[in-house]
PDB file of N, CA and C in Angstrom:
ATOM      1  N   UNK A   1       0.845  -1.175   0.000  1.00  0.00           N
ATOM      2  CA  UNK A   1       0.000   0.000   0.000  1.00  0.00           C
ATOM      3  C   UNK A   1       0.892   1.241   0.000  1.00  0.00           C
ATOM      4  N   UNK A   2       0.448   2.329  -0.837  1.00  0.00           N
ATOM      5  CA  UNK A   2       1.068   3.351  -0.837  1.00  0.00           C
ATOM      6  C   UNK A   2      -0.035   4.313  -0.036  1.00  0.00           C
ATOM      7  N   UNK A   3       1.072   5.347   0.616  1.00  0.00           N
ATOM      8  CA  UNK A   3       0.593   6.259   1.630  1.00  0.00           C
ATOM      9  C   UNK A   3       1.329   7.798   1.056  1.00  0.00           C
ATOM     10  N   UNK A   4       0.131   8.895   0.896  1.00  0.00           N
ATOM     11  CA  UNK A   4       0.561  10.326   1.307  1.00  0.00           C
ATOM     12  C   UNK A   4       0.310  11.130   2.386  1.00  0.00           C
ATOM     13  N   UNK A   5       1.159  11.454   2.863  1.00  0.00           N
ATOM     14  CA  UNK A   5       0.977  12.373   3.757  1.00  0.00           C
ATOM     15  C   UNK A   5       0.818  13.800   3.403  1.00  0.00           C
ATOM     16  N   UNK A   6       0.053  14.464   4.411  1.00  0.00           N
ATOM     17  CA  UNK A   6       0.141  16.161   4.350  1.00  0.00           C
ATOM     18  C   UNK A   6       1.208  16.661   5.053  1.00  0.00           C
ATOM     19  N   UNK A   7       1.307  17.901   4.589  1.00  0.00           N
ATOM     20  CA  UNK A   7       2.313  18.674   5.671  1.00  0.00           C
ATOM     21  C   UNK A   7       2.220  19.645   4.676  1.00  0.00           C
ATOM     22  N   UNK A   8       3.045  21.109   5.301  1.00  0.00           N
ATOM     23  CA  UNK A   8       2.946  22.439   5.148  1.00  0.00           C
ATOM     24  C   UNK A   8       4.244  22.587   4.758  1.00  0.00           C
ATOM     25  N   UNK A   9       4.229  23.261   3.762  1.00  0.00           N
ATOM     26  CA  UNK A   9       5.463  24.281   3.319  1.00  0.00           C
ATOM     27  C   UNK A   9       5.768  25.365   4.334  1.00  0.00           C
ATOM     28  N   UNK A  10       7.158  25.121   4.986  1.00  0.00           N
ATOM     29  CA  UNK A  10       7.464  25.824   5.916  1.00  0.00           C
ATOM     30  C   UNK A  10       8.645  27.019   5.109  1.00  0.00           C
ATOM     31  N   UNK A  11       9.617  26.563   3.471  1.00  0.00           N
ATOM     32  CA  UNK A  11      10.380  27.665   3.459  1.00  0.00           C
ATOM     33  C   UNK A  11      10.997  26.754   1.845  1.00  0.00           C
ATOM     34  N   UNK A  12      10.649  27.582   0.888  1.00  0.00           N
ATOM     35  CA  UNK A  12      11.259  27.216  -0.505  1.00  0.00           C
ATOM     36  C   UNK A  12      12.232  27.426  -0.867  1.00  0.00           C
ATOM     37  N   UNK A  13      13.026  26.541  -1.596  1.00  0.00           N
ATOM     38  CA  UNK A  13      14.369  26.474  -1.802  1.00  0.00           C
ATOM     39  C   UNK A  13      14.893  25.806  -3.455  1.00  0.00           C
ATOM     40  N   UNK A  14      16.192  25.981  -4.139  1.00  0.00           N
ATOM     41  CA  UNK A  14      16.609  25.401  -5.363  1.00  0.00           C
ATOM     42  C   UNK A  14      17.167  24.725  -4.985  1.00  0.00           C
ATOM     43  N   UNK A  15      17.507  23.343  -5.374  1.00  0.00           N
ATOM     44  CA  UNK A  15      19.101  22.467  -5.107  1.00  0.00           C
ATOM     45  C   UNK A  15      18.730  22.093  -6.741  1.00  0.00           C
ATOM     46  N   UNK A  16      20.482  22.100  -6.790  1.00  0.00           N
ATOM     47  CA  UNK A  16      20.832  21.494  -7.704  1.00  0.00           C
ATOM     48  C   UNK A  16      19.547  21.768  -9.224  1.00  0.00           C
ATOM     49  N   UNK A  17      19.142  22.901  -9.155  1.00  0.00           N
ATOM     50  CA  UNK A  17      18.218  23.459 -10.584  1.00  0.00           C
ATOM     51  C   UNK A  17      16.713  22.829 -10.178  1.00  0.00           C
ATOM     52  N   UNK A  18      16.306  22.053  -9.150  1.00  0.00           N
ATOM     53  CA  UNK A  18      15.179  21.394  -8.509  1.00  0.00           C
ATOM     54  C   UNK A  18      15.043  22.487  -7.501  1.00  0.00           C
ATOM     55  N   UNK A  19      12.968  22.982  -7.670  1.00  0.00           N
ATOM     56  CA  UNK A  19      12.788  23.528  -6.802  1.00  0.00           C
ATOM     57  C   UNK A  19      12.515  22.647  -5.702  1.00  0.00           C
ATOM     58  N   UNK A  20      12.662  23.131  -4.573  1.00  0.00           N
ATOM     59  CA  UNK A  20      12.625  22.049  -3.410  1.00  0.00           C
ATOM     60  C   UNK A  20      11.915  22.747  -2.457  1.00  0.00           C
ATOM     61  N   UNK A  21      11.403  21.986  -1.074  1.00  0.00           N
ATOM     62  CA  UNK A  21      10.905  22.760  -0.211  1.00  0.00           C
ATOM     63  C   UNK A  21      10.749  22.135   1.861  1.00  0.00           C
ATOM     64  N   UNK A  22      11.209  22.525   2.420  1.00  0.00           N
ATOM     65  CA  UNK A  22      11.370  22.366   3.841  1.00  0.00           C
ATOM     66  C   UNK A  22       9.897  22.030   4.115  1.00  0.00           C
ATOM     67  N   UNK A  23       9.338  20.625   4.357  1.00  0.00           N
ATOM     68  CA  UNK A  23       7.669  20.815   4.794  1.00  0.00           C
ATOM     69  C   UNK A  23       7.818  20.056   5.920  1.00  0.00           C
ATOM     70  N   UNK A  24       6.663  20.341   6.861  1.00  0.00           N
ATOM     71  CA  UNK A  24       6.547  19.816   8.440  1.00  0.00           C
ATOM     72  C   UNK A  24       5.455  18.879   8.559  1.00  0.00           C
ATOM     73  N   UNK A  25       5.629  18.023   8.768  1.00  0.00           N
ATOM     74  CA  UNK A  25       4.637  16.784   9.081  1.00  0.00           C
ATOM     75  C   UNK A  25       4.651  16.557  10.540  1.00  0.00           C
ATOM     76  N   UNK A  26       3.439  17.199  11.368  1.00  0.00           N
ATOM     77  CA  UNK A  26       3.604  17.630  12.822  1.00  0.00           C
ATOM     78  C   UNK A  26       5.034  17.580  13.217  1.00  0.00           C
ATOM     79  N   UNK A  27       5.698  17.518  13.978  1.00  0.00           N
ATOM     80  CA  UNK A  27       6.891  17.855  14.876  1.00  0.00           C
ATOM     81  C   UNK A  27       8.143  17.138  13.474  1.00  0.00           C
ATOM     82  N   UNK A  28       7.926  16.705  12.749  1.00  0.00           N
ATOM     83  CA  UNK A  28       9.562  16.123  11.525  1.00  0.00           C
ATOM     84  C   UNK A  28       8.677  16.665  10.704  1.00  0.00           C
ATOM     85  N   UNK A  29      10.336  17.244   9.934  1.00  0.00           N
ATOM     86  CA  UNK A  29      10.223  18.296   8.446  1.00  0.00           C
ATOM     87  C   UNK A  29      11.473  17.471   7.664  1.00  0.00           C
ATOM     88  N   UNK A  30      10.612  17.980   6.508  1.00  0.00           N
ATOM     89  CA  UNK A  30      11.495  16.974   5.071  1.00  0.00           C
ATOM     90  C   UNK A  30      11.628  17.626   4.411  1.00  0.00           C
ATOM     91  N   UNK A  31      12.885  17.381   3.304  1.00  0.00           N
ATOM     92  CA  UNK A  31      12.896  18.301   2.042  1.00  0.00           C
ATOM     93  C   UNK A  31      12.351  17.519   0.888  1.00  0.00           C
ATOM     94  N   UNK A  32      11.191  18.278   0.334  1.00  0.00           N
ATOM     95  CA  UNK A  32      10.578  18.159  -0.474  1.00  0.00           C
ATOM     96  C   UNK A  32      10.579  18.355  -1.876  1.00  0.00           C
ATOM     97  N   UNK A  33      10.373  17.755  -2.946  1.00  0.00           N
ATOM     98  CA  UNK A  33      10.505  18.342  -4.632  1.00  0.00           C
ATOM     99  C   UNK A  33       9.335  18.917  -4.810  1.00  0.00           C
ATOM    100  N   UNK A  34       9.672  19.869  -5.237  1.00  0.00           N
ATOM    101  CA  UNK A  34       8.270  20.638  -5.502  1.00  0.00           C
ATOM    102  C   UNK A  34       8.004  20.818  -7.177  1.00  0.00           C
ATOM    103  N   UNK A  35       8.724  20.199  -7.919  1.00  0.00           N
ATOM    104  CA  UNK A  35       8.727  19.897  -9.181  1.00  0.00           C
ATOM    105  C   UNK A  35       7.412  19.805  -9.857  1.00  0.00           C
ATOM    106  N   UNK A  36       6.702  19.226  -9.243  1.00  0.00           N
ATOM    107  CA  UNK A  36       4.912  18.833  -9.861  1.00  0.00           C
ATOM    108  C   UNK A  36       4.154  19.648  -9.499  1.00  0.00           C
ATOM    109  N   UNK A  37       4.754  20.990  -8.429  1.00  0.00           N
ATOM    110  CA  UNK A  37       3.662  21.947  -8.309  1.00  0.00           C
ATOM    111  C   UNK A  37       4.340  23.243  -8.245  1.00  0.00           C
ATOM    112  N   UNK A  38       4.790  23.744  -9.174  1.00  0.00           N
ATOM    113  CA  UNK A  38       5.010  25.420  -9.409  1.00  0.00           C
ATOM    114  C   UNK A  38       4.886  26.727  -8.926  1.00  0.00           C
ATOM    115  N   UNK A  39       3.359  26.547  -8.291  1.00  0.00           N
ATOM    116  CA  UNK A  39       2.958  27.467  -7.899  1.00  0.00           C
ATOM    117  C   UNK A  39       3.048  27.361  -6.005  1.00  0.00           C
ATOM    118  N   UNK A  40       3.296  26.315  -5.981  1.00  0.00           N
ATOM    119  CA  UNK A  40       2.721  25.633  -4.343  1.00  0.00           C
ATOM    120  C   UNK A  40       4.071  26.945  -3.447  1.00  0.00           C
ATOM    121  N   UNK A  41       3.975  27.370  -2.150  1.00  0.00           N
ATOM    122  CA  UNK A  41       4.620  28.171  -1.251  1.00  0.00           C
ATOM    123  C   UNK A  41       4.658  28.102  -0.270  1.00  0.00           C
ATOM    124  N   UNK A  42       4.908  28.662   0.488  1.00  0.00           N
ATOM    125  CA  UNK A  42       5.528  28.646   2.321  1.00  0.00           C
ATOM    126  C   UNK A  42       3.923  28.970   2.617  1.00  0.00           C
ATOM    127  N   UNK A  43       3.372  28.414   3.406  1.00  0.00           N
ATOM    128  CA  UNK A  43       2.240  28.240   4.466  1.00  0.00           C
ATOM    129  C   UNK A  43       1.064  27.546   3.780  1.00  0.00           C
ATOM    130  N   UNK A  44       1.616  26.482   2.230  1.00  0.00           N
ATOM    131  CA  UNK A  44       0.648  25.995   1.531  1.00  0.00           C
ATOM    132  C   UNK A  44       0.680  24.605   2.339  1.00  0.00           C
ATOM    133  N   UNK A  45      -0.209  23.865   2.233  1.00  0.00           N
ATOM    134  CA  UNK A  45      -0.380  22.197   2.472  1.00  0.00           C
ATOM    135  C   UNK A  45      -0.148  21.718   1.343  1.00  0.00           C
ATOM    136  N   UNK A  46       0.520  20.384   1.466  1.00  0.00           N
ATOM    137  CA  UNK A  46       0.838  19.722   0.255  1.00  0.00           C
ATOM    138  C   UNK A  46       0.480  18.277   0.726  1.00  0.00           C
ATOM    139  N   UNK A  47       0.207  17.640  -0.551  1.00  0.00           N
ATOM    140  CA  UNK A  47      -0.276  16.352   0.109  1.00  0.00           C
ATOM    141  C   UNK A  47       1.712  15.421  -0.568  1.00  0.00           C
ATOM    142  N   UNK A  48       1.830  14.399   0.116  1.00  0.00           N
ATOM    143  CA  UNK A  48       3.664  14.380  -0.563  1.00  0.00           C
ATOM    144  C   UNK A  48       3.581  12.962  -0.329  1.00  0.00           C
ATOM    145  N   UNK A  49       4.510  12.042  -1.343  1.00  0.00           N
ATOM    146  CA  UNK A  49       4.680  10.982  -1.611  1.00  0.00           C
ATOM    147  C   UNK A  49       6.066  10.746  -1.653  1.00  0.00           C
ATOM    148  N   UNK A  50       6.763   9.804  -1.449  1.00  0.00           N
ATOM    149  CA  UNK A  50       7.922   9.136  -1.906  1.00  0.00           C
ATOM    150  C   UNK A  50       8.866  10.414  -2.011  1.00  0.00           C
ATOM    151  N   UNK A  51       8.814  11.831  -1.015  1.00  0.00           N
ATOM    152  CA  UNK A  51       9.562  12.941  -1.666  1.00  0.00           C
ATOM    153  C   UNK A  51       8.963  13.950  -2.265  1.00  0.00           C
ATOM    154  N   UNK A  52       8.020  13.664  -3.349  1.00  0.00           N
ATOM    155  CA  UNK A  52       7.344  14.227  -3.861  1.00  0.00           C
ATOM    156  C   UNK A  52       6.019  15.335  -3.366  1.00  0.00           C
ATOM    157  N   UNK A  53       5.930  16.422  -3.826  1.00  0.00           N
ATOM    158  CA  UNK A  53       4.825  16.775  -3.514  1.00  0.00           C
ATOM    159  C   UNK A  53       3.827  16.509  -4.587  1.00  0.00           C
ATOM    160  N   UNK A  54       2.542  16.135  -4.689  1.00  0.00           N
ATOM    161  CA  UNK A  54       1.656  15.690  -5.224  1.00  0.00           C
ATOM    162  C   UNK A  54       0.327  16.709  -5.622  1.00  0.00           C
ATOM    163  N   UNK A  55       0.337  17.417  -4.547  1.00  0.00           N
ATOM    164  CA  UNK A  55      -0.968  17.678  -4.509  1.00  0.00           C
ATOM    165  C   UNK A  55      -0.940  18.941  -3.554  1.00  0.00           C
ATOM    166  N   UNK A  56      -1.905  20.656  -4.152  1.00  0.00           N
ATOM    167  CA  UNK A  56      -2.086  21.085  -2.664  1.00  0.00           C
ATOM    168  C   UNK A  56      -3.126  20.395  -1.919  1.00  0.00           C
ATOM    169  N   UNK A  57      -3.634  21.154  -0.763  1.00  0.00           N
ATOM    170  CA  UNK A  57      -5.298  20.806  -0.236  1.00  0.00           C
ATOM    171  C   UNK A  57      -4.854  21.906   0.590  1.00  0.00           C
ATOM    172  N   UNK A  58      -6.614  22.367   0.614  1.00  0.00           N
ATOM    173  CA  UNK A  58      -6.785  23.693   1.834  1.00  0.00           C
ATOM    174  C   UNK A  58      -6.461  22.617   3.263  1.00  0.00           C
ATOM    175  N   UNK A  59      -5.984  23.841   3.949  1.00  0.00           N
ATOM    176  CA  UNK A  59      -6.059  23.500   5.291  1.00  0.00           C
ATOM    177  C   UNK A  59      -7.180  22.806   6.253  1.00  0.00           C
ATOM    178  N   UNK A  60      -8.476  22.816   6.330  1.00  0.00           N
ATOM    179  CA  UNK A  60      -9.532  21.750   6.771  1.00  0.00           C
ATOM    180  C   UNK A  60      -9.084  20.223   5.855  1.00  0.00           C
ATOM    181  N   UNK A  61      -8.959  20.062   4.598  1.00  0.00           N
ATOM    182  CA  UNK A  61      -8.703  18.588   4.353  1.00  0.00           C
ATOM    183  C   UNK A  61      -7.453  18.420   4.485  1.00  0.00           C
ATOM    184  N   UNK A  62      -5.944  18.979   4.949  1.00  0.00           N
ATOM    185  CA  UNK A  62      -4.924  18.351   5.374  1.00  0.00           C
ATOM    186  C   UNK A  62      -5.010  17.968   6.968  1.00  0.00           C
ATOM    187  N   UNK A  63      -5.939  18.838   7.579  1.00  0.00           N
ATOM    188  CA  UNK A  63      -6.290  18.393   9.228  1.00  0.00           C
ATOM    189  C   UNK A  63      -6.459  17.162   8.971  1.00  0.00           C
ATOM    190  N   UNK A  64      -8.065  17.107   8.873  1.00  0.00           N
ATOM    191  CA  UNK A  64      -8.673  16.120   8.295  1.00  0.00           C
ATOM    192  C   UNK A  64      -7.908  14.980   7.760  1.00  0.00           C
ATOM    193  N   UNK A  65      -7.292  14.770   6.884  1.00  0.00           N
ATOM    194  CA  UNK A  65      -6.066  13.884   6.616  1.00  0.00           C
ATOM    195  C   UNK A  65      -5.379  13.317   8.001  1.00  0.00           C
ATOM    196  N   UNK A  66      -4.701  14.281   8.601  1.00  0.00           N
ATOM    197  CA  UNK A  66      -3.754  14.065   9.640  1.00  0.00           C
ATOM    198  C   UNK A  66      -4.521  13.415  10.982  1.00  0.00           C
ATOM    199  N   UNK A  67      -5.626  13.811  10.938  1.00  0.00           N
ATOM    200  CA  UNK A  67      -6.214  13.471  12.052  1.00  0.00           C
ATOM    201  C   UNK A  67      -6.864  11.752  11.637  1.00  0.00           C
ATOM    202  N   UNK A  68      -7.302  11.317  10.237  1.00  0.00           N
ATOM    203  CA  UNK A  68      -7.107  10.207  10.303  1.00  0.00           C
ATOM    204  C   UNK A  68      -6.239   9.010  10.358  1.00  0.00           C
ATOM    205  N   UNK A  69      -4.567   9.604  10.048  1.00  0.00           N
ATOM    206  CA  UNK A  69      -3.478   9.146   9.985  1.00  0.00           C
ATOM    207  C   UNK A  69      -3.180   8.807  11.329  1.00  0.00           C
ATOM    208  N   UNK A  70      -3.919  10.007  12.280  1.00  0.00           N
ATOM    209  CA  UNK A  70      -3.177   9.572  13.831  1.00  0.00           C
ATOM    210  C   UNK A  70      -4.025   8.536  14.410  1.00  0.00           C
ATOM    211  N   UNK A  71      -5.525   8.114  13.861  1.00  0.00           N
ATOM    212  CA  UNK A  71      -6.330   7.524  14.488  1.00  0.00           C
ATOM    213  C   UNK A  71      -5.597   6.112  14.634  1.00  0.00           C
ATOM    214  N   UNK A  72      -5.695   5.418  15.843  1.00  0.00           N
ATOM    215  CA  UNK A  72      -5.403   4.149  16.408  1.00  0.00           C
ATOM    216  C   UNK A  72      -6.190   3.472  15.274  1.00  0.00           C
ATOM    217  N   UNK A  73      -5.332   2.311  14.892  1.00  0.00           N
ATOM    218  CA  UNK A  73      -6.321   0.674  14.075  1.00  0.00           C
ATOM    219  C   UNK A  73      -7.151   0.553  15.094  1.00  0.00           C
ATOM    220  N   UNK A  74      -8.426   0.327  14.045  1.00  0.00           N
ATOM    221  CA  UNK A  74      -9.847  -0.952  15.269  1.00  0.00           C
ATOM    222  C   UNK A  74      -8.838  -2.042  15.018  1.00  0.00           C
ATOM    223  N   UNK A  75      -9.522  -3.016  15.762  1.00  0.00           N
ATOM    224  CA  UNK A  75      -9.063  -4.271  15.684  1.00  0.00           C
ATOM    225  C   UNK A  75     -10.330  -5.428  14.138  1.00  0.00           C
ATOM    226  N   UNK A  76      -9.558  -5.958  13.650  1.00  0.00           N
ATOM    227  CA  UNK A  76     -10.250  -6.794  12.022  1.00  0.00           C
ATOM    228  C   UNK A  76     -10.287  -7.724  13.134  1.00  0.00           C
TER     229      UNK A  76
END
């Protein structure tokens, strides 16, 4: 199964001719490619994969996201 997470653009950056970007996934921050989204910036949500950012989303559906990510498994 593949999984994205949200997190926020905290501060945009170039490496190496790749725009890149510092994002915070509650308390750990990653550097991010921001390659697939151009327009995306510092206090945007991004939804991010494998590195990648994927996707924005307003702030209510990256909560929303996060808050189901933290939910405990029921038991199958």
């Amino acid at each position: 199964m593949c999984l994205a997470v949200p997190g926020r653009i905290e501060r945009v950056d170039e490496e190496e001719g790749l725009r890149t970007a510092r994002v915070a996934f509650g308390g750990v921050r990653k550097r991010v490619c921001l390659e697939t989204l151009p327009d995306a910036g510092p206090g945007d949500w991004v939804l991010v994969h494998a590195g990648f950012a994927l996707q924005r989303l307003d702030e209510d559906a990256a909560l929303e996201l996060r808050g189901w990510l933290a939910e405990p498994e029921s038991g199958a």
